[in-house]
C-alpha atoms as a PDB file:
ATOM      1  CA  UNK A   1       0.000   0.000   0.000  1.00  0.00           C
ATOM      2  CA  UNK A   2       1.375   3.642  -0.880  1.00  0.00           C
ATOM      3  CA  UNK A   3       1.603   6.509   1.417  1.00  0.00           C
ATOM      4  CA  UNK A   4       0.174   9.835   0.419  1.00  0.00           C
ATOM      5  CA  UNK A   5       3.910  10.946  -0.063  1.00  0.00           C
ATOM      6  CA  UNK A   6       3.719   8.423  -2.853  1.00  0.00           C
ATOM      7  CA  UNK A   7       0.923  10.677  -4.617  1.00  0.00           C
ATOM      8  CA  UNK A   8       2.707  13.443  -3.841  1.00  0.00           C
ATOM      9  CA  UNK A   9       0.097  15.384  -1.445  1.00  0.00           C
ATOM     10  CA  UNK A  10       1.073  17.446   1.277  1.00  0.00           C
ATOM     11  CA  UNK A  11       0.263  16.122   4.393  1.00  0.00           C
ATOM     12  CA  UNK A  12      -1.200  19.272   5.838  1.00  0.00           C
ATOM     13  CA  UNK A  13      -3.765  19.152   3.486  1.00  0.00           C
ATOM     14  CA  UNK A  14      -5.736  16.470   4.407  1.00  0.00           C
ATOM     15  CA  UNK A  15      -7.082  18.183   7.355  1.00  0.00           C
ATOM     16  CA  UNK A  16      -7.506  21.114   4.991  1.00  0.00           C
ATOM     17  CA  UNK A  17     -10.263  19.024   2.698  1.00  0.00           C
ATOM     18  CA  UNK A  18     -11.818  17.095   5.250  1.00  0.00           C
ATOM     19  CA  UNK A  19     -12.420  20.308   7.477  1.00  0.00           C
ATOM     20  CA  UNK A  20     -14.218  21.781   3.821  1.00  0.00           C
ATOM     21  CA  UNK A  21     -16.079  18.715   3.845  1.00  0.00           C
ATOM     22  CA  UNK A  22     -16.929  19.498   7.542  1.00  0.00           C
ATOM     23  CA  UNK A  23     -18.243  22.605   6.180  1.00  0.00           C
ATOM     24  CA  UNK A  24     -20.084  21.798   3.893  1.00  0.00           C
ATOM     25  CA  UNK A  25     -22.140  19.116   6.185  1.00  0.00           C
ATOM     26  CA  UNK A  26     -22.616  21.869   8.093  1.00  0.00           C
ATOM     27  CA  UNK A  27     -23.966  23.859   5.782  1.00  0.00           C
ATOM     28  CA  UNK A  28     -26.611  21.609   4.269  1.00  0.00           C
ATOM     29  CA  UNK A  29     -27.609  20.238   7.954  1.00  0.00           C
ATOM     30  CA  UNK A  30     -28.262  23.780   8.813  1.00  0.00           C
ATOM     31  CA  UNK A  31     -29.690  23.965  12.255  1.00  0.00           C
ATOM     32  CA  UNK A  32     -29.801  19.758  12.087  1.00  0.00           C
ATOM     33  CA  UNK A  33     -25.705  20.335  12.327  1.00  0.00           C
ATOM     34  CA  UNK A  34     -25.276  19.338  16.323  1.00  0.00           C
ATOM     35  CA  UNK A  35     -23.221  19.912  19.109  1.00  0.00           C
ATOM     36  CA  UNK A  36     -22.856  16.028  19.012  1.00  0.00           C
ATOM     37  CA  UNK A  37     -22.215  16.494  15.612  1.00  0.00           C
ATOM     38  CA  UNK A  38     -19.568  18.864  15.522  1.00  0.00           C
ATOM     39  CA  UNK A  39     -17.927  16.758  18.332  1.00  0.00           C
ATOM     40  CA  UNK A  40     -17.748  13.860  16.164  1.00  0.00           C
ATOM     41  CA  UNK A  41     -16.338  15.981  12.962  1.00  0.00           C
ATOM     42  CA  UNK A  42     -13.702  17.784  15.388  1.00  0.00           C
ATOM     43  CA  UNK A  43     -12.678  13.888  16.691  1.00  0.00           C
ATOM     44  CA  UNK A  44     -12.007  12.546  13.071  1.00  0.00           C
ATOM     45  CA  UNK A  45     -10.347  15.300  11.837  1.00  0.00           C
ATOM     46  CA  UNK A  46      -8.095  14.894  15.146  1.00  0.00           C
ATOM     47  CA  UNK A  47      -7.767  11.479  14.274  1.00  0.00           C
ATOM     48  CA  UNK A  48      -7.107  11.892  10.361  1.00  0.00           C
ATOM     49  CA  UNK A  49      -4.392  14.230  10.961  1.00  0.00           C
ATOM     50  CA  UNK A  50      -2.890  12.054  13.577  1.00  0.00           C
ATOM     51  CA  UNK A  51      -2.896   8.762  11.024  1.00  0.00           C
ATOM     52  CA  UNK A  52      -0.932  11.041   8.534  1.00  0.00           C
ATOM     53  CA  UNK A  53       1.325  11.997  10.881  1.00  0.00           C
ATOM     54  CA  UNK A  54       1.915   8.542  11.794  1.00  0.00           C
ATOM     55  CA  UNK A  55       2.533   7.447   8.214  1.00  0.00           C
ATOM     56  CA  UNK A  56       5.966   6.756   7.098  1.00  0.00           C
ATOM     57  CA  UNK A  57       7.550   9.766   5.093  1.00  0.00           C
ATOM     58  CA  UNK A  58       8.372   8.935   1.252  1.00  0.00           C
ATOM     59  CA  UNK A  59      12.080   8.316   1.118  1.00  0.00           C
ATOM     60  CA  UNK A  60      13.984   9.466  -1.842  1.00  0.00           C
END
């Protein structure tokens, strides 16, 4: 299995598109978006940036 170095992506922006995804949830839910809700998007994006920390670097 390849890293996200493999492709190429900047770690850093992972957390960058699933925090627009966030968004946008939040924007269609409207006032369905939660408290619970927010606490659960706020966890995984916590958690996604700490699995691509985690990963191995691509080495050259």
């Amino acid at each position: 299995m390849q890293s996200h170095d493999a492709y190429g992506t900047p770690r850093e922006l992972f957390r960058t598109f699933f925090g627009v995804i966030a968004e946008t949830v939040r924007e269609v839910l409207g006032a369905d978006w939660s408290p619970e809700t927010d606490d659960a998007w706020r966890k995984l994006l916590d958690e996604i940036e700490s699995l691509v920390a985690r990963s191995p670097a691509k080495i050259a």
